[in-house]
Protein backbone atom coordinates (compact mmCIF):
# COMPACT_ATOMS: atom_id res chain seq x y z
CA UNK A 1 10.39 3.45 19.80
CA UNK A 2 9.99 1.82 16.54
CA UNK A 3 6.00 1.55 15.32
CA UNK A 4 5.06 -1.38 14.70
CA UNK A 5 3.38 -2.02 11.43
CA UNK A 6 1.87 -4.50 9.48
CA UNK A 7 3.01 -4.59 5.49
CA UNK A 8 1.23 -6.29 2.65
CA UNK A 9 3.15 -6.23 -0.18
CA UNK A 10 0.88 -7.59 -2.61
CA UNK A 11 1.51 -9.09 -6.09
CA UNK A 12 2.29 -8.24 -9.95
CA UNK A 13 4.42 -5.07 -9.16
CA UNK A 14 3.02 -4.55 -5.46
CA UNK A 15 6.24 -6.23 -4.11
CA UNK A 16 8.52 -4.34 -6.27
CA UNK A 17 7.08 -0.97 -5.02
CA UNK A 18 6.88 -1.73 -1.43
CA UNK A 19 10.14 -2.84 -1.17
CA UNK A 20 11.27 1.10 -2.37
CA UNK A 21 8.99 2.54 -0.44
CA UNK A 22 10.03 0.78 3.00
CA UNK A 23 13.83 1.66 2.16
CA UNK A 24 12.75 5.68 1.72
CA UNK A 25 10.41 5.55 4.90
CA UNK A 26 12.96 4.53 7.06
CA UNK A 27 15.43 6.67 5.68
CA UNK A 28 13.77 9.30 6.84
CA UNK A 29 14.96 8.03 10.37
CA UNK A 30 11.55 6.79 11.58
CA UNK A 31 11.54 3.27 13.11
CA UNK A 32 9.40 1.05 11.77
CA UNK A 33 8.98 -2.81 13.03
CA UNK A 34 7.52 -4.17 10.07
CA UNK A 35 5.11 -7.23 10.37
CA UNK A 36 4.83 -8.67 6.76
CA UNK A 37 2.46 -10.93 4.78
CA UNK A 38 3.16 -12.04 1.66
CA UNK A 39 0.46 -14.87 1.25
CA UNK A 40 -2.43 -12.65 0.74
CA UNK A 41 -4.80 -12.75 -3.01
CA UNK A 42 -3.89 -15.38 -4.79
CA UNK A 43 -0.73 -16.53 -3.08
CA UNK A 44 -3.04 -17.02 0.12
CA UNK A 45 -4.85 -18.94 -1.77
CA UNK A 46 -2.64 -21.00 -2.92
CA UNK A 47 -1.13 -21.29 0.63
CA UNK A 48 -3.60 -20.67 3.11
CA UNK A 49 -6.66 -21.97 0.75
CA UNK A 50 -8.04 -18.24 1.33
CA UNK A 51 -7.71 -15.19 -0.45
CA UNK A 52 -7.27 -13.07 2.92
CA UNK A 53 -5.70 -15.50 5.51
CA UNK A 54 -7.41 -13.98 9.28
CA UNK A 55 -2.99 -13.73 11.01
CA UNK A 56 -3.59 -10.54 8.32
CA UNK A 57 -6.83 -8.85 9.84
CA UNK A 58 -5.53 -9.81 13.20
CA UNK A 59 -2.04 -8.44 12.92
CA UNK A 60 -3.55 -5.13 11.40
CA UNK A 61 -6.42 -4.99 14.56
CA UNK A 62 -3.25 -5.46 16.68
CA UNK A 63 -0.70 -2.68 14.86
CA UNK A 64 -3.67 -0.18 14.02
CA UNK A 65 -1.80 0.44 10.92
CA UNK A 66 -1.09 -1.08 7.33
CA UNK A 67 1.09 -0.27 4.24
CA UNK A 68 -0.33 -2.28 1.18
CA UNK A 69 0.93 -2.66 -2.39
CA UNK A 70 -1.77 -3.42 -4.64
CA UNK A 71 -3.44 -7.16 -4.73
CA UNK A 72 -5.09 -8.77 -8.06
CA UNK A 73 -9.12 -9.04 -8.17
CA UNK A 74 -10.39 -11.56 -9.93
CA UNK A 75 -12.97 -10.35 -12.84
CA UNK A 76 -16.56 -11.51 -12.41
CA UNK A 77 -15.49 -14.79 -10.90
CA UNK A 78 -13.33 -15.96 -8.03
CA UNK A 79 -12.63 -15.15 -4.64
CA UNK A 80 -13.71 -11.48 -3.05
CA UNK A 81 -11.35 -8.02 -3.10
CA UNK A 82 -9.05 -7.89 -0.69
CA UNK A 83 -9.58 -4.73 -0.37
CA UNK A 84 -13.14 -4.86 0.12
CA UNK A 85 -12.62 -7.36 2.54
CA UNK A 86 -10.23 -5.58 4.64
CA UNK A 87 -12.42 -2.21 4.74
CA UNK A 88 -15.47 -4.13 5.96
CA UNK A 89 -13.59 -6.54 8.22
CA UNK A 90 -11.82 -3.99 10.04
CA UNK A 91 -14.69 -1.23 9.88
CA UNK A 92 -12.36 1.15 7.81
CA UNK A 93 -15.34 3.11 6.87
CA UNK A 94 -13.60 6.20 5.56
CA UNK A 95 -11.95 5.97 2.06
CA UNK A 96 -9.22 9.22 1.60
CA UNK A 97 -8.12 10.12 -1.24
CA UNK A 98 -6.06 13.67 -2.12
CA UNK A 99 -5.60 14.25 -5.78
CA UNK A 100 -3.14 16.77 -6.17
CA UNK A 101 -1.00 17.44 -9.24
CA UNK A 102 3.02 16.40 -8.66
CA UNK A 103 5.39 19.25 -10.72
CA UNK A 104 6.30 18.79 -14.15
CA UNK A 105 3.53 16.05 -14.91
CA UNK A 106 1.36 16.60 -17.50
CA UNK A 107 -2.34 16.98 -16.56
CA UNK A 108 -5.23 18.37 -18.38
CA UNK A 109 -5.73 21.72 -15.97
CA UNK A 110 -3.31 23.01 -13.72
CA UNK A 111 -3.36 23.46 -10.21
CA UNK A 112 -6.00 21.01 -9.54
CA UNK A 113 -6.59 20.20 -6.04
CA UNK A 114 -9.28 18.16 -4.58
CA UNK A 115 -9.78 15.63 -1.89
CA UNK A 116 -12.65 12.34 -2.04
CA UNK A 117 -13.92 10.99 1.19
CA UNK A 118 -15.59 7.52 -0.27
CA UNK A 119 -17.67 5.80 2.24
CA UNK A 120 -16.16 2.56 2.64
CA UNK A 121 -17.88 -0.34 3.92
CA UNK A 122 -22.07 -0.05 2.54
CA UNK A 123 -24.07 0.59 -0.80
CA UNK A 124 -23.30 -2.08 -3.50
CA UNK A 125 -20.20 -3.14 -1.95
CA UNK A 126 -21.46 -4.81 0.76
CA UNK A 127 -21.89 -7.75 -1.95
CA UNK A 128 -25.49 -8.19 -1.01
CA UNK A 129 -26.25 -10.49 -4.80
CA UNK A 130 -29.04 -12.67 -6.18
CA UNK A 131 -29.02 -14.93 -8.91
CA UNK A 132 -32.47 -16.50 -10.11
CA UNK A 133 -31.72 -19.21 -12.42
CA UNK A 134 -35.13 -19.56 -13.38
CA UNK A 135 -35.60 -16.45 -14.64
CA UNK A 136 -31.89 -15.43 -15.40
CA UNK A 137 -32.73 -12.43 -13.24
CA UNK A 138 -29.51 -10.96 -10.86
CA UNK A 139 -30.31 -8.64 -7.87
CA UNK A 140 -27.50 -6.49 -6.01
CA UNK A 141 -28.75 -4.85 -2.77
CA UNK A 142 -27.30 -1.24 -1.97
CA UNK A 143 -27.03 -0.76 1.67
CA UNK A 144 -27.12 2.66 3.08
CA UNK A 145 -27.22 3.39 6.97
CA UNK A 146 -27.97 6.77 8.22
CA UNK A 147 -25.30 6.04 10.93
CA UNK A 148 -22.59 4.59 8.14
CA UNK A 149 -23.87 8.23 6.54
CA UNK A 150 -23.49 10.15 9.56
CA UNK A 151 -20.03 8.65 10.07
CA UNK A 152 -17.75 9.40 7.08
CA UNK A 153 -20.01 13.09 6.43
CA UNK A 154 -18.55 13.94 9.52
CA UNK A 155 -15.59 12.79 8.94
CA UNK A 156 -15.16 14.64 5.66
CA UNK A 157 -16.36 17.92 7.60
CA UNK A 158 -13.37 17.51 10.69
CA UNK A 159 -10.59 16.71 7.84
CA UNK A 160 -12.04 20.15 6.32
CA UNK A 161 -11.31 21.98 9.25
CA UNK A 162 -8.21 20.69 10.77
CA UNK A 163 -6.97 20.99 6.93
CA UNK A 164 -8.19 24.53 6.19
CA UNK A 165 -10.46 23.38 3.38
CA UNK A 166 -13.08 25.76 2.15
CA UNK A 167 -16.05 23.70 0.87
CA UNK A 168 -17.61 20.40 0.65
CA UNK A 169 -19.72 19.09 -2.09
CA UNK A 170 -21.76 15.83 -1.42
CA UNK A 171 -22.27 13.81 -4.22
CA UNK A 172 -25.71 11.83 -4.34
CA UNK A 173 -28.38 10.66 -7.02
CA UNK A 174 -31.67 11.19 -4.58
CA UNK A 175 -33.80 12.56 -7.70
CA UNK A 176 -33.79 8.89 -8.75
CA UNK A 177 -32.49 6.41 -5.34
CA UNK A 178 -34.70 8.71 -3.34
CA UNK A 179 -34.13 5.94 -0.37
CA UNK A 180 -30.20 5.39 -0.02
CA UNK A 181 -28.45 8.61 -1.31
CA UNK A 182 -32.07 10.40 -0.29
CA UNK A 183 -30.92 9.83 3.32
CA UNK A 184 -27.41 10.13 2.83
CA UNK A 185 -28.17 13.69 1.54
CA UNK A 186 -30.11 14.69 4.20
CA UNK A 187 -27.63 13.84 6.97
CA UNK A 188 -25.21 15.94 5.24
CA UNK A 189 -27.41 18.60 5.12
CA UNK A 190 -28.46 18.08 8.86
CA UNK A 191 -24.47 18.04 9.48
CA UNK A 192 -23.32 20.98 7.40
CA UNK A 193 -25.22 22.91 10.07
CA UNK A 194 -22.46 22.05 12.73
CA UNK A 195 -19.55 23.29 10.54
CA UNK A 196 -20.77 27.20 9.34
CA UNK A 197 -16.96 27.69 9.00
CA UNK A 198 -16.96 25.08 5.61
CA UNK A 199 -19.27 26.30 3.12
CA UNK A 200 -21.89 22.99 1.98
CA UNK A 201 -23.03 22.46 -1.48
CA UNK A 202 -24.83 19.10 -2.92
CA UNK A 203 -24.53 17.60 -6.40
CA UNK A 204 -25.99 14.96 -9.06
CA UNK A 205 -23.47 12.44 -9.63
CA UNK A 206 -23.87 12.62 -13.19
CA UNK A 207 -23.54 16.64 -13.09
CA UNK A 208 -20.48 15.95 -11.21
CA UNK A 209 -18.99 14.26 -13.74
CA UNK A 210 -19.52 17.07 -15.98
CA UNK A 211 -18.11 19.15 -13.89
CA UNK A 212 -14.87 17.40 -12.80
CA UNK A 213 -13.68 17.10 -16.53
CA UNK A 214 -15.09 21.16 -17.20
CA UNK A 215 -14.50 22.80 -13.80
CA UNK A 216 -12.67 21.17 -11.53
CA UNK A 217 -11.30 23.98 -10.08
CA UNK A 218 -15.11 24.94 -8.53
CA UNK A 219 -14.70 22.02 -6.04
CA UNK A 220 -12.70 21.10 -3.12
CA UNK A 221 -13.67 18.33 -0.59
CA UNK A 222 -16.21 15.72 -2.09
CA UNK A 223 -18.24 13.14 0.04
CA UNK A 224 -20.39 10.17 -1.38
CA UNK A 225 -21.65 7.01 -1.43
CA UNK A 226 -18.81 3.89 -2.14
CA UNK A 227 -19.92 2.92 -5.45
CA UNK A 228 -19.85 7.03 -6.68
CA UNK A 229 -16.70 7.46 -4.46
CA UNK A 230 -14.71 4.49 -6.11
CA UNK A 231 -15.40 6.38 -9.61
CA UNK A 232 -15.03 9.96 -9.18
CA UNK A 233 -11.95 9.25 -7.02
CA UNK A 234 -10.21 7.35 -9.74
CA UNK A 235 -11.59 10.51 -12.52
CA UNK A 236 -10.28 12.74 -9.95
CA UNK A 237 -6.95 10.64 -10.19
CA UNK A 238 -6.87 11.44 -14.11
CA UNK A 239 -6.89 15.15 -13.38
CA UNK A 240 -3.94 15.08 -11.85
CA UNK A 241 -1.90 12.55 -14.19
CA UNK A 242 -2.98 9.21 -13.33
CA UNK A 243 -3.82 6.47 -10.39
CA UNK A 244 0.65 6.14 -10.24
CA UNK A 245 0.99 8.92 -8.51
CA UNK A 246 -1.97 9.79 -5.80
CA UNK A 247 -2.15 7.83 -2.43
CA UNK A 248 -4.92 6.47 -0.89
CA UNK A 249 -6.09 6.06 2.85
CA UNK A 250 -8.35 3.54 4.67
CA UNK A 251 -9.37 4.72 7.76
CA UNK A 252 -11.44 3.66 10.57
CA UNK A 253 -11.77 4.56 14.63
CA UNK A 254 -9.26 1.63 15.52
CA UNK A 255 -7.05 1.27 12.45
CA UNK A 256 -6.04 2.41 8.72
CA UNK A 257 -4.95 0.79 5.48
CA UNK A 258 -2.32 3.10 3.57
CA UNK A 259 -2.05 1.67 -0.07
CA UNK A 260 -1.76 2.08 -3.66
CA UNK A 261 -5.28 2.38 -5.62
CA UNK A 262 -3.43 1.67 -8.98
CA UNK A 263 -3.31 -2.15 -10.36
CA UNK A 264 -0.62 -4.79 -9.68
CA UNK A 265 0.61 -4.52 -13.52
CA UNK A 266 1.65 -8.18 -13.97
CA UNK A 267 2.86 -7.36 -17.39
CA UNK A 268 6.00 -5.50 -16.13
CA UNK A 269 6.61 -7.48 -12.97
CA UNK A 270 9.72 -8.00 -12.80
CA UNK A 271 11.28 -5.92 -14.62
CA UNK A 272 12.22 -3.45 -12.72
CA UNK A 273 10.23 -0.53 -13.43
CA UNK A 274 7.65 0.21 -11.70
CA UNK A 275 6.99 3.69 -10.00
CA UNK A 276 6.47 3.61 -6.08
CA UNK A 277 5.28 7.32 -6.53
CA UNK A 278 1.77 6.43 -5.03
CA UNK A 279 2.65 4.26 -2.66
CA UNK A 280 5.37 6.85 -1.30
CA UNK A 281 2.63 9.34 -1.37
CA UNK A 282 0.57 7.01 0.73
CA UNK A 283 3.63 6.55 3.24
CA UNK A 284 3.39 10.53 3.55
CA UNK A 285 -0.17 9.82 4.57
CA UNK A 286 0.55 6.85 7.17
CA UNK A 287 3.79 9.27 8.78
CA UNK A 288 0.89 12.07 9.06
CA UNK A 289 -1.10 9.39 10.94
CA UNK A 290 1.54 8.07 12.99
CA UNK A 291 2.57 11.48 14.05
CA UNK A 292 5.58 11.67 12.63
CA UNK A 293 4.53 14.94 10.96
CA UNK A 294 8.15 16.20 10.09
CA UNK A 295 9.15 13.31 8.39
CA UNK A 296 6.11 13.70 6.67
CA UNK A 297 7.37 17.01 5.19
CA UNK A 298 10.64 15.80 4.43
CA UNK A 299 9.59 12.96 2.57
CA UNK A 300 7.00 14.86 0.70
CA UNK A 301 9.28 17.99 0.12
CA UNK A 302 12.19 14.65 -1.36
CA UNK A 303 9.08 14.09 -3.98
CA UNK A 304 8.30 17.32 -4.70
CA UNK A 305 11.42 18.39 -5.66
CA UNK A 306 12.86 15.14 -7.64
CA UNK A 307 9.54 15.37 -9.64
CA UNK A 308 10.15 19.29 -10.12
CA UNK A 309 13.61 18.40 -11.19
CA UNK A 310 12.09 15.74 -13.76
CA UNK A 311 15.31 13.35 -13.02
CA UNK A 312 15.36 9.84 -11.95
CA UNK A 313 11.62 9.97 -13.14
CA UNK A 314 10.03 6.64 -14.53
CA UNK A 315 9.31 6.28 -18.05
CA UNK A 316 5.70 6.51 -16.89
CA UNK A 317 6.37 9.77 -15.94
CA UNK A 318 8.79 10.58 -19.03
CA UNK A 319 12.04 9.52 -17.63
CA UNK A 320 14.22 6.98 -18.00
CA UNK A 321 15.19 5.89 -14.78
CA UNK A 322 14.00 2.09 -13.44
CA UNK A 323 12.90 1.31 -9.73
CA UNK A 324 16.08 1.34 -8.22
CA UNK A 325 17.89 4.86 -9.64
CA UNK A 326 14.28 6.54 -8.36
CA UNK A 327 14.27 5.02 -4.97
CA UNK A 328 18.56 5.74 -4.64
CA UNK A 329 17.71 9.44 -5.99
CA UNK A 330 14.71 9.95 -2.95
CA UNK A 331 16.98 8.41 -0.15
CA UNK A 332 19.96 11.03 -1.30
CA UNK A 333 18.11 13.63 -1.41
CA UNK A 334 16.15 12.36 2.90
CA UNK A 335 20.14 12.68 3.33
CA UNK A 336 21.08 15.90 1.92
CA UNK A 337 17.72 17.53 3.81
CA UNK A 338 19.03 15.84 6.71
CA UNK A 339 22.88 17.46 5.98
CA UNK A 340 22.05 20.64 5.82
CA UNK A 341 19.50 20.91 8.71
């Protein structure tokens, strides 16, 4: 039975990308029934007069499950992320992101291996401004909950065990926001005490920083706070060569967002060049999710091996080959794991 799910392809590049990664994920001989949107960002504005048309949140409530190439945010003005809009919409409160090193790309330690849990829906995102034109004075509200706390701490803690990871490290600034990441350290604390089996450490965020570029071998799982989450996770990223190659996961307790966390790249639309690599890695992700566990492995094991072979790699990566040659390469070599079974 073929799941049914919904697929944002996005703009700049995000088509371009999605488009390979569909054609490997259902060579892998998993049925898919895809439900796509193309008018979403600024094409749903354009057609819909909305940024993030609701046929989108309510096909994705319906499916449970989304594959999304990346969509353009407008810089200090215009309409709201997408993305931000789809977490807090759709109560995707857990933000997943593994940042593991691919073979043969360059990174500045080796064997670096490290997964973020970002809260996804409070703190500064929840867009909670003020502007005072009187006194050119601008207020934005964090909003921490101890139950939006509780939620994705404890999420961090089961992916940790059902994942054989050692440690957590939560990642907070209560020396100075003694309130918000005050109370979001002291739930973890309270929580770490139902998980002996995962050793529990706590950090400054600005110590962590220090420590991800010096050590980042010392660390394993990190939870935080969204606005700490959506930086170290992207520093994280640059360990381990770059935002075009990790995958990233939405995930709440009725549906998840699989997506790429790098930019749409409008200046190479088109042409034919882009690397699917994260996206792909996020399809690994959503097959994991949907169950499909051995396709999964196949599909990761295809990556694994044509970036340890360092052919049919990008020229972001340091090969020459475009879109099309890396996507043809993948699919052959689903085939010839497929043969030989």
């Amino acid at each position: 039975m073929a799941h049914a799910v919904t697929l944002i392809p996005g703009d700049g590049i995000g088509p371009e990308v999605t488009r390979a990664t569909v054609r490997v994920l259902e060579a892998t001989g998993v049925a898919f029934a895809w439900e796509t949107f193309d008018a979403v960002g600024y094409k749903g504005v354009e057609q819909h007069g909305m940024p993030l048309p609701e046929a989108v949140v309510s096909s994705i409530r319906r499916n449970g499950v989304a594959l999304k190439g990346p969509v353009t945010t407008p810089v200090g003005k215009g309409f709201r992320s997408v993305n931000v809009s789809l977490r807090q919409q759709l109560d995707l409160f857990a933000n997943v992101r593994p940042c593991k090193a691919l073979p043969g790309v360059v990174t500045p330690f080796a064997d670096v291996d490290l997964v973020i849990f970002r809260e996804n829906t409070e703190g500064l995102y929840r867009g909670i401004e003020y502007y005072d034109d009187r006194l050119e004075v601008a207020d934005s509200i964090a909003r921490v909950t101890r139950r939006g706390s509780q939620r994705i701490i404890r999420f961090a803690f089961e992916y940790a065990q059902a994942h054989s990871r050692r440690a957590i490290t939560l990642v907070h600034k209560a020396n100075i926001l003694k309130a918000t990441t005050g109370m979001f350290l002291e739930e973890g604390r309270r929580l770490a005490r139902e998980y002996p089996d995962v050793t529990f450490n706590d950090c400054i965020i600005d110590n962590m920083a220090l420590q991800l570029v010096m050590r980042p071998h010392a660390h394993d799982c990190i939870v935080t706070t969204n606005l700490f989450g959506d930086i170290l996770s992207d520093l994280c990223a640059g360990l381990v060569g770059g935002l075009g190659t990790v995958p990233g996961a939405n995930v709440g307790d009725a549906a998840a967002i699989f997506e790429a966390v790098h930019g749409s790249a409008p200046d190479i639309a088109g042409q034919g060049i882009a690397n699917p690599t994260a996206l792909l890695q996020s399809g690994v992700m959503m097959l994991r999710y949907l169950n499909e566990d051995r396709a999964a492995d196949r599909l990761q094991q295809a990556i694994i091996d044509s970036y340890s072979a360092g052919a049919a790699l990008t020229r972001d990566m340091g090969g020459t080959a475009d879109t099309e040659t890396f996507t043809h390469n993948l699919i052959a070599r689903l085939s010839a794991q497929h043969q030989s079974r």
